[in-house]
C-alpha atoms as a PDB file:
ATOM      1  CA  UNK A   1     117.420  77.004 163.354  1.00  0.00           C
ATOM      2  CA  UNK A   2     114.407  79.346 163.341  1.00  0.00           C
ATOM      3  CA  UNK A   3     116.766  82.167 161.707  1.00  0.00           C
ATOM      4  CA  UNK A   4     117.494  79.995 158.871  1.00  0.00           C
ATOM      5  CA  UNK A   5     114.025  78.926 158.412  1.00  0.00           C
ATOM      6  CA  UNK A   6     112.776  83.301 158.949  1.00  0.00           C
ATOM      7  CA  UNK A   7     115.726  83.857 155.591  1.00  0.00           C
ATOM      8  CA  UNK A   8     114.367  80.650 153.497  1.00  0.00           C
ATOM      9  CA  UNK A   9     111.073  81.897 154.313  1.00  0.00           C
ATOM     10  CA  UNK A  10     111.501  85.212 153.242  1.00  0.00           C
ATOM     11  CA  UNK A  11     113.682  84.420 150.225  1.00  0.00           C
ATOM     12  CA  UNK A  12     110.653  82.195 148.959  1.00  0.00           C
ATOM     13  CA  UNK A  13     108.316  85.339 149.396  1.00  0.00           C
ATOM     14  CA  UNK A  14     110.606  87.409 146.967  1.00  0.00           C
ATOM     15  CA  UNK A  15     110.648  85.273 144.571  1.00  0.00           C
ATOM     16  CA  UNK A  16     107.196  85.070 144.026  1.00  0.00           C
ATOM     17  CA  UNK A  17     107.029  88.278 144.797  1.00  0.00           C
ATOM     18  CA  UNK A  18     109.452  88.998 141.527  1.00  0.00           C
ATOM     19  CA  UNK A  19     107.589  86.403 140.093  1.00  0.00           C
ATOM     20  CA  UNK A  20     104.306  88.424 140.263  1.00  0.00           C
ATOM     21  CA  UNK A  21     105.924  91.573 139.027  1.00  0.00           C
ATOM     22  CA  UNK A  22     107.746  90.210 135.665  1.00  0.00           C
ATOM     23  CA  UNK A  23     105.802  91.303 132.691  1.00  0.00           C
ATOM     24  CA  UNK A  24     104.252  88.799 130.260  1.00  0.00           C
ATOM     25  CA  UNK A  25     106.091  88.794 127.480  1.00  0.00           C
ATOM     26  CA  UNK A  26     102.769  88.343 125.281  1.00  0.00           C
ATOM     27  CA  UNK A  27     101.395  92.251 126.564  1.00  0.00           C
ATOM     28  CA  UNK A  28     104.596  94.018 125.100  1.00  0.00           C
ATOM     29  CA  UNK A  29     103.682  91.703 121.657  1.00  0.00           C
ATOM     30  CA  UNK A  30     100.399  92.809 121.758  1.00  0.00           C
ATOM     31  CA  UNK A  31     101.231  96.454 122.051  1.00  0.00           C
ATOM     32  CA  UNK A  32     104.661  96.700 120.084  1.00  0.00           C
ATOM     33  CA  UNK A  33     103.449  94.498 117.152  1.00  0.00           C
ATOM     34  CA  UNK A  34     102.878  96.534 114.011  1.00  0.00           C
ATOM     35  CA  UNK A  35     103.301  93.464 111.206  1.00  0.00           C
ATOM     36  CA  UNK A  36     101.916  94.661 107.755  1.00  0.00           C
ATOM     37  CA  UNK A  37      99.866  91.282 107.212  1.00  0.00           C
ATOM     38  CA  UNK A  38      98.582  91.221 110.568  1.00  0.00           C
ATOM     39  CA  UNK A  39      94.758  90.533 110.114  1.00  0.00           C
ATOM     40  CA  UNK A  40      93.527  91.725 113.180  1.00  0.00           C
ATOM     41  CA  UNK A  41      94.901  95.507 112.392  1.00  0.00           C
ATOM     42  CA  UNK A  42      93.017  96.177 108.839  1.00  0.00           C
ATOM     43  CA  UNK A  43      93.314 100.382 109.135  1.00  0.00           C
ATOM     44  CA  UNK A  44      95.512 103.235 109.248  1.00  0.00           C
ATOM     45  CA  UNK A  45      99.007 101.936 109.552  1.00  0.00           C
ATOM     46  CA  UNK A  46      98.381  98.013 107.275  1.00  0.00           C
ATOM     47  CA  UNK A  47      97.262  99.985 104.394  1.00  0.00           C
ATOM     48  CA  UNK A  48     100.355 102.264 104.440  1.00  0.00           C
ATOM     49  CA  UNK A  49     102.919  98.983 103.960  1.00  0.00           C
ATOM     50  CA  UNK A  50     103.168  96.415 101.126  1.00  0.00           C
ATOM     51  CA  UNK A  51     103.883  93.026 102.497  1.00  0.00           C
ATOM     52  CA  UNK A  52     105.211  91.055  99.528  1.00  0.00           C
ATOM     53  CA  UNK A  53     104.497  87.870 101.656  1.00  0.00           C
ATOM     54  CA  UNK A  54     100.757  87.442 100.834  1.00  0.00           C
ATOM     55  CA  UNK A  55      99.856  87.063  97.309  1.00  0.00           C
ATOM     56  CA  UNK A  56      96.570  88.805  97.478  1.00  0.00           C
ATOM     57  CA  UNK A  57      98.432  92.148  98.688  1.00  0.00           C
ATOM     58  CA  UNK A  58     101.020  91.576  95.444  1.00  0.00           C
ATOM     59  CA  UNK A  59      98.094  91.136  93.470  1.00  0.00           C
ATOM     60  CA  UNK A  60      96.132  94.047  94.734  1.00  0.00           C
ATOM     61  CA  UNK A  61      98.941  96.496  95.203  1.00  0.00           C
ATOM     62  CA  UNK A  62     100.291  95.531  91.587  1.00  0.00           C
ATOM     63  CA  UNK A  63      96.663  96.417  90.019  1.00  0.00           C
ATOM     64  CA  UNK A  64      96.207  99.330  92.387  1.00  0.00           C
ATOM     65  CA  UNK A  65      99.628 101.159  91.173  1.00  0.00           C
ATOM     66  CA  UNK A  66      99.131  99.619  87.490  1.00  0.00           C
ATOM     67  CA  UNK A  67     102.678  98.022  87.091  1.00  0.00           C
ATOM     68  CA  UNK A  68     103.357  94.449  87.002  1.00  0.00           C
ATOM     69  CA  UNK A  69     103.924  92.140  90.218  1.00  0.00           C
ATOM     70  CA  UNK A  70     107.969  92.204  89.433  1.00  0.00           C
ATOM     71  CA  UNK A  71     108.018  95.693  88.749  1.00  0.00           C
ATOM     72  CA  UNK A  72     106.407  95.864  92.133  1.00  0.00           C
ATOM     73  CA  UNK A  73     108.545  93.992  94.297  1.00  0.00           C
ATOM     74  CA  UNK A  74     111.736  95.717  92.206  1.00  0.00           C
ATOM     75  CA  UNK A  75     109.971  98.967  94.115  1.00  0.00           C
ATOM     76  CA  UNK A  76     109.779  97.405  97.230  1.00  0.00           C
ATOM     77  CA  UNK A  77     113.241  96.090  97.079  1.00  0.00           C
ATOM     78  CA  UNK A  78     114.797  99.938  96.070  1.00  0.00           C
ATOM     79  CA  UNK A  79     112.737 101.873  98.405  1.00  0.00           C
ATOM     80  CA  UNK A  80     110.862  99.674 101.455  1.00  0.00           C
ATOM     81  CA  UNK A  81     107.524  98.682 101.981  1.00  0.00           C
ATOM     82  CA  UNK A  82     105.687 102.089 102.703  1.00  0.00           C
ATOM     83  CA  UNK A  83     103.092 102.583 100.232  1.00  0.00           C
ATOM     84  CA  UNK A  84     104.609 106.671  99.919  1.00  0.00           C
ATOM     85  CA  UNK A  85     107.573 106.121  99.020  1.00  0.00           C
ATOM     86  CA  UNK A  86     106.784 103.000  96.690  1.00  0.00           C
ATOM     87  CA  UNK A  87     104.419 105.534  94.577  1.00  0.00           C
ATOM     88  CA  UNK A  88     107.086 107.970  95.040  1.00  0.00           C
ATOM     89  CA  UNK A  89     109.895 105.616  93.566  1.00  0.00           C
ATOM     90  CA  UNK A  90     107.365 104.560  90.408  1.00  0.00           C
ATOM     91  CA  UNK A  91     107.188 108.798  89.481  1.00  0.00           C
ATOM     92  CA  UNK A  92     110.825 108.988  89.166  1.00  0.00           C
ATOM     93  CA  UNK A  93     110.741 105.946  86.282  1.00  0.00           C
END
């Protein structure tokens, strides 16, 4: 009886051992999450994408470029979101 008790035992302690070691899910977002309208990250990499989702960035991006906001999203549609290729994809018309 003692054995089985010693394996229960022990199979208890590795599971919260695994337990312990599994990796919160909410770290890897954290790290991995590179969203264009993501208002926490307001340098570098958010002012590179147009997210067609928030009006203000239509708006904005539309002025900035001097086209329309349909002629925008047309751009966004045929080439992606980065900004680059966007102003790249408006020289060619």
């Amino acid at each position: 009886m003692d054995s089985r008790f010693a394996v229960v035992e022990l199979i208890q302690d590795l599971s919260a051992a695994e337990r312990r070691w599994q990796p919160d899910p909410m770290d890897w977002l954290k790290e991995h999450d590179n969203m264009a309208d993501d208002k926490t990250k307001v340098g570098g990499q958010d002012r590179q994408r147009i997210n067609l989702s928030e009006d203000y960035e239509v708006r904005d991006w539309a002025k900035s470029l001097g086209i329309n906001e349909e002629q925008l999203r047309m751009a966004v549609a045929a080439v992606g979101d980065q900004v680059d290729k966007v102003r790249e994809h408006l020289k060619k018309k």
